[in-house]
C-alpha atoms as a PDB file:
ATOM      1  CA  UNK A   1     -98.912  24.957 193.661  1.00  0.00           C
ATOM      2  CA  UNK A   2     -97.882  21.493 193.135  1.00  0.00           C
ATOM      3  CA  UNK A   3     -93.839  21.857 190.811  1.00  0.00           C
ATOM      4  CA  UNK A   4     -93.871  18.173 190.071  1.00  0.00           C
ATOM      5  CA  UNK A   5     -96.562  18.023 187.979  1.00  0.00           C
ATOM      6  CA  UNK A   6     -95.460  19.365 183.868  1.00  0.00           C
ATOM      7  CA  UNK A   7     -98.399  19.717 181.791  1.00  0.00           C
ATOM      8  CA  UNK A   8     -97.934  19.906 178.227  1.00  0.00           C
ATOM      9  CA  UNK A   9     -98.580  22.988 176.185  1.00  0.00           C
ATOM     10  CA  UNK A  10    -101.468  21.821 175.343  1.00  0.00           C
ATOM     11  CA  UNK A  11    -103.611  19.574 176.859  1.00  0.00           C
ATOM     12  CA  UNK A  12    -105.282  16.847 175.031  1.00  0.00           C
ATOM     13  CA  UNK A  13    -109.412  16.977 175.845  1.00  0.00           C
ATOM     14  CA  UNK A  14    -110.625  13.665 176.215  1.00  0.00           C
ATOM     15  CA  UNK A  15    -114.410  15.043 176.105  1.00  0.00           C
ATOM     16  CA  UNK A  16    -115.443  13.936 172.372  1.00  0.00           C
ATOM     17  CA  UNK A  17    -113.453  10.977 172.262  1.00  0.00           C
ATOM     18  CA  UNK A  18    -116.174   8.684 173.038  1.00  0.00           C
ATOM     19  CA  UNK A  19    -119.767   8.514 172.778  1.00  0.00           C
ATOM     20  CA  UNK A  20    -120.803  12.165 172.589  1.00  0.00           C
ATOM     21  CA  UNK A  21    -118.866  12.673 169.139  1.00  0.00           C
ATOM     22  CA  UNK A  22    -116.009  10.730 167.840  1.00  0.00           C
ATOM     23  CA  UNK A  23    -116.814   7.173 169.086  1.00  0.00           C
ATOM     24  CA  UNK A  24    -113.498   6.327 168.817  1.00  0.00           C
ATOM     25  CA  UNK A  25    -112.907   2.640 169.079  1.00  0.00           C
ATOM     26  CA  UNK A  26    -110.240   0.693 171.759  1.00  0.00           C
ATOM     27  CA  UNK A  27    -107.918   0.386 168.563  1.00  0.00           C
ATOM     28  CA  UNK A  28    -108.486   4.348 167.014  1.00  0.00           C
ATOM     29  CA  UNK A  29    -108.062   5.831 170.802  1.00  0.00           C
ATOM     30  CA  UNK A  30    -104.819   3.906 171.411  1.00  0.00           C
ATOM     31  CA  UNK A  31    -103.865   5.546 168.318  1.00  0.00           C
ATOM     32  CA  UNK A  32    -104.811   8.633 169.440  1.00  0.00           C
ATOM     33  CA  UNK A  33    -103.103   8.267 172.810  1.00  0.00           C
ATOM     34  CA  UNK A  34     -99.956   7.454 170.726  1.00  0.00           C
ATOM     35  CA  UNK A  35    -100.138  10.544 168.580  1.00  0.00           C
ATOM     36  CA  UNK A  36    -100.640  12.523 170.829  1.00  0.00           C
ATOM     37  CA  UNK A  37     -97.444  11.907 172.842  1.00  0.00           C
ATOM     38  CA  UNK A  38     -95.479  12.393 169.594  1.00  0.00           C
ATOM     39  CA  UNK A  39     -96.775  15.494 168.904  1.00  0.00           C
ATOM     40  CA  UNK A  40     -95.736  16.270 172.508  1.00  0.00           C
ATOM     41  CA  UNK A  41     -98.780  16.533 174.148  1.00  0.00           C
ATOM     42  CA  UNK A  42     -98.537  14.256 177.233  1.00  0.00           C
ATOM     43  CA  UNK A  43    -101.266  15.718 179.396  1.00  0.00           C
ATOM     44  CA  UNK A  44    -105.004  13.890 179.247  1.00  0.00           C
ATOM     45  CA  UNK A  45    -108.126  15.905 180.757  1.00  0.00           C
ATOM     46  CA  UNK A  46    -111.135  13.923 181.421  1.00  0.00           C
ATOM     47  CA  UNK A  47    -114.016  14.201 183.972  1.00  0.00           C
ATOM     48  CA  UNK A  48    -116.666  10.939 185.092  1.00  0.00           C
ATOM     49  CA  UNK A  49    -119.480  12.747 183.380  1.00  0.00           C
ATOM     50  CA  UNK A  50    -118.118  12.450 179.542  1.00  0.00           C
ATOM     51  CA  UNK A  51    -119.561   9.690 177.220  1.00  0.00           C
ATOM     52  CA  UNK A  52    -122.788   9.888 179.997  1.00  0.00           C
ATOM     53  CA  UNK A  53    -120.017   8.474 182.734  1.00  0.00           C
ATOM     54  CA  UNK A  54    -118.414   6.084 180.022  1.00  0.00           C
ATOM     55  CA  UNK A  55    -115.253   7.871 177.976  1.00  0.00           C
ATOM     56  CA  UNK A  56    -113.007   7.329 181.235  1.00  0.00           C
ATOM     57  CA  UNK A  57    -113.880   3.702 180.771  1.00  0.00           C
ATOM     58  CA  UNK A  58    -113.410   3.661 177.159  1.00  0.00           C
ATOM     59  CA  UNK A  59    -109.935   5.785 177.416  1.00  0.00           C
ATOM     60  CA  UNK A  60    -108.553   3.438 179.850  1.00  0.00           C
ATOM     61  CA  UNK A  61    -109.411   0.418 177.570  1.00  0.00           C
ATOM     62  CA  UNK A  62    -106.886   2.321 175.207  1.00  0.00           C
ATOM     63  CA  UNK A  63    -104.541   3.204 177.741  1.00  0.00           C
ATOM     64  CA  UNK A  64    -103.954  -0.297 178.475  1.00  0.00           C
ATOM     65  CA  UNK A  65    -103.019  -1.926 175.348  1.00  0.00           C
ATOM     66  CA  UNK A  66    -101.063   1.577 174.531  1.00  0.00           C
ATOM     67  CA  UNK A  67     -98.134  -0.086 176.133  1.00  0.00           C
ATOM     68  CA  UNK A  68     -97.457   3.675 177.787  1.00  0.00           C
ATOM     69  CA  UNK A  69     -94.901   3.969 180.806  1.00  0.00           C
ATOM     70  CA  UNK A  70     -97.985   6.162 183.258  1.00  0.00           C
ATOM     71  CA  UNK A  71     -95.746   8.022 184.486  1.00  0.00           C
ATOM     72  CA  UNK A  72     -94.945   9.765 180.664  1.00  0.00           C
ATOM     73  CA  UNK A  73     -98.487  11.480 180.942  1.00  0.00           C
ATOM     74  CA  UNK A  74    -100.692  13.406 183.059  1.00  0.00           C
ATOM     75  CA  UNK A  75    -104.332  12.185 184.027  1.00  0.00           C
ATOM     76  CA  UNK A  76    -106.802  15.239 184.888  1.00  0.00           C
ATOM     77  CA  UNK A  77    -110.086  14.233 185.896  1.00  0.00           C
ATOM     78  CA  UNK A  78    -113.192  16.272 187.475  1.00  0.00           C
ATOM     79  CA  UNK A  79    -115.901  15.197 189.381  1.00  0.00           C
ATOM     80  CA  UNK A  80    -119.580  16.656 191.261  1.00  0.00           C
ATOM     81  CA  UNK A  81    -121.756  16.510 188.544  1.00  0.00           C
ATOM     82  CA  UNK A  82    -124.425  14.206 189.127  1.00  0.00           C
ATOM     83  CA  UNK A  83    -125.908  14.118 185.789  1.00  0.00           C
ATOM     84  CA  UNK A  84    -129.541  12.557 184.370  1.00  0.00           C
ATOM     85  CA  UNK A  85    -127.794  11.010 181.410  1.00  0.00           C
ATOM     86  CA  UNK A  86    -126.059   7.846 181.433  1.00  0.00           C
ATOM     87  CA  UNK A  87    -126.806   5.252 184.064  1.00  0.00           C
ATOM     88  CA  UNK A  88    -127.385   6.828 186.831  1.00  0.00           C
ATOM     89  CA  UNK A  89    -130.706   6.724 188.375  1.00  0.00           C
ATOM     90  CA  UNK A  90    -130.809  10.803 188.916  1.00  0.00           C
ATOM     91  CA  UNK A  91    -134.189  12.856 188.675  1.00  0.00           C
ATOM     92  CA  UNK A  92    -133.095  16.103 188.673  1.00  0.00           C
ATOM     93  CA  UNK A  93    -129.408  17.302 187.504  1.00  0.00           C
ATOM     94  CA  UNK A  94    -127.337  18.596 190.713  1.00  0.00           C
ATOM     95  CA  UNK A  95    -124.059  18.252 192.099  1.00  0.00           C
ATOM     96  CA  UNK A  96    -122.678  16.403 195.025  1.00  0.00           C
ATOM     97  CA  UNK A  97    -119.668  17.259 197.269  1.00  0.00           C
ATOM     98  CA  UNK A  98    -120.333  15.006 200.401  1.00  0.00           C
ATOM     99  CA  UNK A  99    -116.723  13.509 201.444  1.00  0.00           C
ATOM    100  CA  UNK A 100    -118.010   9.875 200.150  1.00  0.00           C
ATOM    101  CA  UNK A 101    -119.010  10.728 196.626  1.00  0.00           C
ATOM    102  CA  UNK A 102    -116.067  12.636 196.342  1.00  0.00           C
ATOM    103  CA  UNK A 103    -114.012   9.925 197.230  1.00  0.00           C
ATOM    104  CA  UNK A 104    -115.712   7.262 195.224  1.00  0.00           C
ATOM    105  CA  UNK A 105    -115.953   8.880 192.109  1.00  0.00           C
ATOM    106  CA  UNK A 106    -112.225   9.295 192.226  1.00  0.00           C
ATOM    107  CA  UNK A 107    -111.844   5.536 192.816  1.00  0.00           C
ATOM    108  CA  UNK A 108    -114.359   5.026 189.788  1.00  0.00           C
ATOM    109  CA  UNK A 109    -111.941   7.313 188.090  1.00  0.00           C
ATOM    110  CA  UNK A 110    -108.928   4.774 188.594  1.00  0.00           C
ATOM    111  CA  UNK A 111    -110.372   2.150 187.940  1.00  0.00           C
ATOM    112  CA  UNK A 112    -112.351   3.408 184.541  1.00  0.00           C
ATOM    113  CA  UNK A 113    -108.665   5.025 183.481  1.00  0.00           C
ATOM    114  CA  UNK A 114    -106.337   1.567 184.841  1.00  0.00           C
ATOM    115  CA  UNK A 115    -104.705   3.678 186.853  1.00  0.00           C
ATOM    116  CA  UNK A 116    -103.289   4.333 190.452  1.00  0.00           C
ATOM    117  CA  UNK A 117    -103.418   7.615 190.521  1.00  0.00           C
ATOM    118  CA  UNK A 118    -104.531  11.069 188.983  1.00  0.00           C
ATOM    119  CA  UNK A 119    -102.185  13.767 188.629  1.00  0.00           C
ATOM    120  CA  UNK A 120    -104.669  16.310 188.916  1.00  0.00           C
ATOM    121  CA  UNK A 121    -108.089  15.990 191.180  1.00  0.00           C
ATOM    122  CA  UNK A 122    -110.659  19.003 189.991  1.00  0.00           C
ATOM    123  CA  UNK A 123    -114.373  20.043 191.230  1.00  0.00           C
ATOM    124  CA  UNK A 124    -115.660  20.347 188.250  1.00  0.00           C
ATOM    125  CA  UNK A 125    -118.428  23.013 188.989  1.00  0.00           C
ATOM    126  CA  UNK A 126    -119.409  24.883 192.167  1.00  0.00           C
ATOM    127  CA  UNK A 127    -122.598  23.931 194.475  1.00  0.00           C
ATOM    128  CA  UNK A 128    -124.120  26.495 196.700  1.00  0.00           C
ATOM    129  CA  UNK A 129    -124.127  23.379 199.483  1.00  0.00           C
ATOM    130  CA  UNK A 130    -120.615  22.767 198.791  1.00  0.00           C
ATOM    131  CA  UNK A 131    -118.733  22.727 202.387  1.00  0.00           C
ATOM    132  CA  UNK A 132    -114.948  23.369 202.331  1.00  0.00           C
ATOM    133  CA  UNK A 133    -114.297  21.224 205.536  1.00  0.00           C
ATOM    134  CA  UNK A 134    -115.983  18.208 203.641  1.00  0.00           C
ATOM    135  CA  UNK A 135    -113.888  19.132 200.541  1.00  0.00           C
ATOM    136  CA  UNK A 136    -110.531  19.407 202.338  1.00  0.00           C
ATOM    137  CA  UNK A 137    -111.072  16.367 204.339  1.00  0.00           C
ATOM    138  CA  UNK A 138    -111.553  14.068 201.331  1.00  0.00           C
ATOM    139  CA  UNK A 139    -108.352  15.789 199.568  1.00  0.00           C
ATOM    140  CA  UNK A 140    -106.465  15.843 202.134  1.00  0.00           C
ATOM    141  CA  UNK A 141    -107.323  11.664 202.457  1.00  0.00           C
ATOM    142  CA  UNK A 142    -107.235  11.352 198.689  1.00  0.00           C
ATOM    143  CA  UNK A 143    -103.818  12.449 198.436  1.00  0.00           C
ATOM    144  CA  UNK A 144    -102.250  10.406 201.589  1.00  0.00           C
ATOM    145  CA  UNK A 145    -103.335   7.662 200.020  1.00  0.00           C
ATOM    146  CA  UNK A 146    -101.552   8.469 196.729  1.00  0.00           C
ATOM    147  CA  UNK A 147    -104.737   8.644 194.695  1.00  0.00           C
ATOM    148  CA  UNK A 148    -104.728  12.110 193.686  1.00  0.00           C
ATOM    149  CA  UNK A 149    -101.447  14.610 193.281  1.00  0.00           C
ATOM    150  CA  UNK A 150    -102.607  17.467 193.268  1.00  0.00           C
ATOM    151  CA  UNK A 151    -106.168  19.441 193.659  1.00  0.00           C
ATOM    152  CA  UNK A 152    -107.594  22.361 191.981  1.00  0.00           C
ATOM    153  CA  UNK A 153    -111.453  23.662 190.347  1.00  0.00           C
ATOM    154  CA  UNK A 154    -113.163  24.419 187.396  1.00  0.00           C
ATOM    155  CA  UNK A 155    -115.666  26.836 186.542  1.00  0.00           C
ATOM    156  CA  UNK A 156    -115.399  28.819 190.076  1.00  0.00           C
ATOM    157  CA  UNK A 157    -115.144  32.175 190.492  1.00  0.00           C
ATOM    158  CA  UNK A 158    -112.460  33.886 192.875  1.00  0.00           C
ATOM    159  CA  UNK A 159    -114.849  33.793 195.721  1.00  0.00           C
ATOM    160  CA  UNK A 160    -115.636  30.060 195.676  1.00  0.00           C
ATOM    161  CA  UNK A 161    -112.293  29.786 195.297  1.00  0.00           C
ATOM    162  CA  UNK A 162    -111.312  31.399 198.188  1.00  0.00           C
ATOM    163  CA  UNK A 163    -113.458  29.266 200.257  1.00  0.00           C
ATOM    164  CA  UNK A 164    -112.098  26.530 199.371  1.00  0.00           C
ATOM    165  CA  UNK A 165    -108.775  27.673 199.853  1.00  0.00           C
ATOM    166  CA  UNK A 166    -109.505  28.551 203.014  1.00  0.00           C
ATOM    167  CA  UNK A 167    -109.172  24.706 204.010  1.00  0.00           C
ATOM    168  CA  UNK A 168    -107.123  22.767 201.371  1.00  0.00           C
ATOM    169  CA  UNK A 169    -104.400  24.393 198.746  1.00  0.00           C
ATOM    170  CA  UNK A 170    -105.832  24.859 195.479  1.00  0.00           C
ATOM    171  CA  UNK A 171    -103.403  24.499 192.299  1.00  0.00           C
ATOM    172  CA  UNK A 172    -105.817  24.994 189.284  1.00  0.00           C
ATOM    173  CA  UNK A 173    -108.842  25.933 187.826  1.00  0.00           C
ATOM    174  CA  UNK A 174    -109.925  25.344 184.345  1.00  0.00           C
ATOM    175  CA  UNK A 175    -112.487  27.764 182.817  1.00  0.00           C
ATOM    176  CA  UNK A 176    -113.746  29.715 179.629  1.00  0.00           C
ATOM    177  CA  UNK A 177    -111.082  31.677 177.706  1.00  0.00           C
ATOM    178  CA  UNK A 178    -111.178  32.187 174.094  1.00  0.00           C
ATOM    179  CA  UNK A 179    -110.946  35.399 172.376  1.00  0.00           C
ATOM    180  CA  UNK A 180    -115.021  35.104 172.234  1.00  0.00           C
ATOM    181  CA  UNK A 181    -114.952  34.512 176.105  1.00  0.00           C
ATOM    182  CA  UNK A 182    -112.525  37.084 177.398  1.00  0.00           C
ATOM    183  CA  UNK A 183    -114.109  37.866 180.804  1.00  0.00           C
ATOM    184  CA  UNK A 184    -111.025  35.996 183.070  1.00  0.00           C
ATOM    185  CA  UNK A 185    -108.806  38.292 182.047  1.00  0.00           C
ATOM    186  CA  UNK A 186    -111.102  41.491 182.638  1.00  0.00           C
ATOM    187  CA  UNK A 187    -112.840  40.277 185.513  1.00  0.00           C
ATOM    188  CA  UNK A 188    -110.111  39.850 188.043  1.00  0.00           C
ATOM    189  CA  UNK A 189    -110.162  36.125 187.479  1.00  0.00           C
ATOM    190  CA  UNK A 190    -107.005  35.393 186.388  1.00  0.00           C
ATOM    191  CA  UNK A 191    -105.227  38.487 188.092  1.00  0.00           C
ATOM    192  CA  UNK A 192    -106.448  36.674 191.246  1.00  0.00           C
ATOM    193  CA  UNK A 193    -104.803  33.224 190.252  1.00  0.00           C
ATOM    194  CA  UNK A 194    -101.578  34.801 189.641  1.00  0.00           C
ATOM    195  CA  UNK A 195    -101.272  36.460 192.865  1.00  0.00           C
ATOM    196  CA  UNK A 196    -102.504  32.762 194.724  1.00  0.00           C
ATOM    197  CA  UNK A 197    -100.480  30.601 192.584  1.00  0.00           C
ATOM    198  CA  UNK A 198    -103.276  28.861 190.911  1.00  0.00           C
ATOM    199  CA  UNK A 199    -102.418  27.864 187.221  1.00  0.00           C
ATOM    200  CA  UNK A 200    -104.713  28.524 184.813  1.00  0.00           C
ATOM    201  CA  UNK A 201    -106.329  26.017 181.828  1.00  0.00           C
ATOM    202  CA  UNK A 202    -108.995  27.268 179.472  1.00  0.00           C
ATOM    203  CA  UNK A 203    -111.527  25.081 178.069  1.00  0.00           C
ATOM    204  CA  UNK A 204    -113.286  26.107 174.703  1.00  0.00           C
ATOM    205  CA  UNK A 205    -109.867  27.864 173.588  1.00  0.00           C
ATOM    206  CA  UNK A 206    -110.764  28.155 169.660  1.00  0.00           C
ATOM    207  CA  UNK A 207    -113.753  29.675 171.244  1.00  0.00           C
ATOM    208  CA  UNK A 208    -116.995  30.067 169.005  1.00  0.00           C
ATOM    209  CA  UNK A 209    -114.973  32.098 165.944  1.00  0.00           C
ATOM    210  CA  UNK A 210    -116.051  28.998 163.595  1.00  0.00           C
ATOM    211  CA  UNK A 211    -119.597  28.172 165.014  1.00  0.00           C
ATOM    212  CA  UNK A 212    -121.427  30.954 165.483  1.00  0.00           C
ATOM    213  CA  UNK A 213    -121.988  34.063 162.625  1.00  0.00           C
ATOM    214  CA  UNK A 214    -122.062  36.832 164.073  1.00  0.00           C
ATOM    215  CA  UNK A 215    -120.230  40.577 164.283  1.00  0.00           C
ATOM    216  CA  UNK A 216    -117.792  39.371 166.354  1.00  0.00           C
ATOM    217  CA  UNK A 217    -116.761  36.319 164.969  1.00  0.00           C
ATOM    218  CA  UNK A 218    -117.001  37.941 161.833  1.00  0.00           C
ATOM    219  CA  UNK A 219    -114.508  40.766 162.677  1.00  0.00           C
ATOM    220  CA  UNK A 220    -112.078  38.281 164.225  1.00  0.00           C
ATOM    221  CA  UNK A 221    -112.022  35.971 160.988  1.00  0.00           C
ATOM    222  CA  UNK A 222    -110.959  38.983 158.737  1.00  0.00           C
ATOM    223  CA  UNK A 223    -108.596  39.839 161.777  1.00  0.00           C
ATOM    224  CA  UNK A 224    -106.955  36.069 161.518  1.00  0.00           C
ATOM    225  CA  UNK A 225    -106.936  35.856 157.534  1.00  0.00           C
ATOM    226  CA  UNK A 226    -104.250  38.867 157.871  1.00  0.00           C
ATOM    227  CA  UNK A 227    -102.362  37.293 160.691  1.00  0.00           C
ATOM    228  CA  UNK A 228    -102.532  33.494 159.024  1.00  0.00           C
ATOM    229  CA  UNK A 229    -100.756  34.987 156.078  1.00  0.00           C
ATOM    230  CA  UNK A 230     -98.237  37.066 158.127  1.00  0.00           C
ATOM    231  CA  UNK A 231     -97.333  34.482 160.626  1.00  0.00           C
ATOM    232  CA  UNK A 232     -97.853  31.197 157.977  1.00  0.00           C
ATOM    233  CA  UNK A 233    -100.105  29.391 160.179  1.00  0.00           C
ATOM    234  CA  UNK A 234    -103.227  28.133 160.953  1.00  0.00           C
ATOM    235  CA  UNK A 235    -106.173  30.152 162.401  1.00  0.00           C
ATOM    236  CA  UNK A 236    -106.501  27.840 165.489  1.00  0.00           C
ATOM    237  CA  UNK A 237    -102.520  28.334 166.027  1.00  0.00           C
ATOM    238  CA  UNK A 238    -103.282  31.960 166.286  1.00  0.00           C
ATOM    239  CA  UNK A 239    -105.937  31.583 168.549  1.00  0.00           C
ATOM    240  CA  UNK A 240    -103.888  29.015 170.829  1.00  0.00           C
ATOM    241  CA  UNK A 241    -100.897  31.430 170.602  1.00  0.00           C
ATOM    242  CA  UNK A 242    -102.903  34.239 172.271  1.00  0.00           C
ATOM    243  CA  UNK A 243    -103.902  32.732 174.931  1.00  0.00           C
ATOM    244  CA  UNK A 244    -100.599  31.020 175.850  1.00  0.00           C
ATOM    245  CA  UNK A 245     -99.454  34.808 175.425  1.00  0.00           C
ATOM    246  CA  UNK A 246    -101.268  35.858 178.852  1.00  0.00           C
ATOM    247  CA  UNK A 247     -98.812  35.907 181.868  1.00  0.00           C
ATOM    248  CA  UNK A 248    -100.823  34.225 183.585  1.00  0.00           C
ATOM    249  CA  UNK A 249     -99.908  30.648 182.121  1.00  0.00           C
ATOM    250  CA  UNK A 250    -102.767  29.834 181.183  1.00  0.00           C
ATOM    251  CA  UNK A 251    -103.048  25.785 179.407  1.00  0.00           C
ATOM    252  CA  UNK A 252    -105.265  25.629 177.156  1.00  0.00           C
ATOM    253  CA  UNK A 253    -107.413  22.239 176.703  1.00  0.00           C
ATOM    254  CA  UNK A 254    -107.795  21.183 172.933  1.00  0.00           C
ATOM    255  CA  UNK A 255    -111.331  19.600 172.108  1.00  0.00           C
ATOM    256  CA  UNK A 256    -109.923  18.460 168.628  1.00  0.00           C
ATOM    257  CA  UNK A 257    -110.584  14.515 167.684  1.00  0.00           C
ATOM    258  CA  UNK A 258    -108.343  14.944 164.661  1.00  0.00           C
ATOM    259  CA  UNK A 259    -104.688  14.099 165.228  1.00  0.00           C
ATOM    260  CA  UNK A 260    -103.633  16.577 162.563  1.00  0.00           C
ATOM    261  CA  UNK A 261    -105.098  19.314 164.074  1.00  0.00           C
ATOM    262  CA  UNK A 262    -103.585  18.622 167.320  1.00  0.00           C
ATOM    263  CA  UNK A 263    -100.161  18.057 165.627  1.00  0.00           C
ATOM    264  CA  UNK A 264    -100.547  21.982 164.533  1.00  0.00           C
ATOM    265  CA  UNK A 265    -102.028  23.599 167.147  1.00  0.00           C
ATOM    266  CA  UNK A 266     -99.048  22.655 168.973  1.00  0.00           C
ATOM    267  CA  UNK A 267     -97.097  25.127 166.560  1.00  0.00           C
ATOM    268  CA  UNK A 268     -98.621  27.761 169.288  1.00  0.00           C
ATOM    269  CA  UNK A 269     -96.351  27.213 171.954  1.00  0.00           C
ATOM    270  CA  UNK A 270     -93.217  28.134 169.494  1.00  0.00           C
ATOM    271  CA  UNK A 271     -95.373  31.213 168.314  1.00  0.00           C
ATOM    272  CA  UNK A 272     -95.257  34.967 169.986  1.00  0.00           C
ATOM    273  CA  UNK A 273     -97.686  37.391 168.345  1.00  0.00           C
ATOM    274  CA  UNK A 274     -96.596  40.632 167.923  1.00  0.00           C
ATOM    275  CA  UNK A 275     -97.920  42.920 170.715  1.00  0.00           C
ATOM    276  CA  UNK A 276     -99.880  45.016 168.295  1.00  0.00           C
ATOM    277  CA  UNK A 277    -101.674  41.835 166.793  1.00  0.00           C
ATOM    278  CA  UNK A 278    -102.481  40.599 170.050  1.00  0.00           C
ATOM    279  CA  UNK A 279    -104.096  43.616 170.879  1.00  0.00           C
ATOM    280  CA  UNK A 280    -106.018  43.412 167.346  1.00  0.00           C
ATOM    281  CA  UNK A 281    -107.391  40.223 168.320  1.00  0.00           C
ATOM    282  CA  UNK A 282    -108.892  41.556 172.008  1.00  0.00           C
ATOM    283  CA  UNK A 283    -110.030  44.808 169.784  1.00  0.00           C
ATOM    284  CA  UNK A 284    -111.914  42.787 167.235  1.00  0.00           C
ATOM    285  CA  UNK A 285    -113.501  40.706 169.994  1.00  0.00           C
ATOM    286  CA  UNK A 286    -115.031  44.086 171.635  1.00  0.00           C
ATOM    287  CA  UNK A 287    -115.403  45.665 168.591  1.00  0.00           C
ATOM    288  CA  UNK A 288    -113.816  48.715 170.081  1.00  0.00           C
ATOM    289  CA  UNK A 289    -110.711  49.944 170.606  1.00  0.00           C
ATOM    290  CA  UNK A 290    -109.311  48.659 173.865  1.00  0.00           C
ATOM    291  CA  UNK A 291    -109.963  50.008 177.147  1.00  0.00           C
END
């Protein structure tokens, strides 16, 4: 895995800074930018396809006037999703993993972000066509010429990931973990990144506890009104804490548009549960005791 590269704690999800939710203007997201490198978070994840292919352009607008030194943060984007929405003139949703889009939707990336360079390249779903020769010629290219840093996946399973690692060193993925989503660390997912070196982010890490009713959310909200009052913090700290708990490193990816929020949840990485109460919070996710 690549050292050089420090993520913060938490990473800063660009996703709903634009179009899809927050609409943020140039002024509000250079704001946001700002804030969120007091707060410590330094680390930015974006991919082509948010805003309908426009946040990038929208973030690097910000990033510009921020004034930032670009070397203070790190830039995650993702690309392969060739999406109807937006401006593209696709028929069908599908992804693409040919060498050349590869390569120019990272330069679209630069130039969207006003950068010269991501820190961190990802594939941001897997395609049954998907070749790893193809893939690990365009990384390998990408990061001679000092476009990318360093490479990694999202949303792949160990298998996919092994193919691709068959041909070009793979240093992350980024997928599902919440304690409503708990299946990488019961389905060999994460076991299998610790043993290969691949560091871990998880996106949806508050998980669906405060948008969906149902038994399990249900049990894990009485769970985390006993543990806000023991630990005096938030729920979302709690839920942030357990995750960052797992040996396996795993980052989470913050979706929140409010800098408050974002200013607590970063209470997490100070925070170790108790082993008992992070064993209540897997139990109340089953709804049984644990395996």
């Amino acid at each position: 895995m690549n050292k050089d590269i420090q993520l913060s704690p938490i990473i800063a999800g660009a996703m709903n800074w634009g179009v899809w939710q927050a609409n943020f203007t140039t002024a509000e997201m250079t704001r946001m930018i700002h804030s969120c490198l007091e707060y410590g978070i330094t680390t930015f994840d974006h991919a082509d396809i948010y805003g309908g292919y426009t946040t990038e352009a929208e973030f690097g607008k910000a990033f510009a006037k921020s004034g930032i030194d670009r070397d203070t943060i790190q830039l995650i984007s993702k690309c392969g999703i060739q999406h109807t929405i937006g401006s593209r003139p696709n028929k069908v949703k599908h992804y693409d993993y040919s060498k050349e889009y590869i390569t120019w939707s990272v330069e679209n990336s630069l130039k969207f972000l006003k950068t010269d360079y991501l820190d961190i390249l990802l594939l941001h779903r897997p395609s049954p066509l998907m070749h790893p020769d193809v893939i690990a010629e365009a990384v390998s290219e990408l990061k001679t010429a000092g476009k990318i840093k360093s490479f990694g996946l999202s949303n792949f399973t160990s298998s996919q990931t092994d193919l691709i690692r068959s041909r070009t060193e793979v240093a992350y993925n980024q997928v599902e973990f919440s304690a409503t989503h708990i299946e990488p660390m019961l389905d060999g997912s994460f076991d299998y990144m610790m043993v290969n070196g691949i560091k871990p982010m998880a996106w949806s890490p508050i998980g669906s506890v405060f948008k969906v009713h149902n038994d399990q959310t249900h049990r894990l909200k009485l769970l985390l009104a006993e543990l806000v009052a023991k630990y005096e913090v938030t729920a979302d700290v709690i839920l942030m804490a357990w995750i960052l708990q797992h040996p396996a490193g795993v980052t989470p990816v913050s979706g929140s548009i409010n800098t408050e929020r974002l200013k607590n949840q970063m209470k997490a990485a100070k925070l170790t549960l108790e082993l008992e109460d992070w064993f209540a919070v897997w139990t109340e996710s089953i709804g049984n005791k644990v395996p």
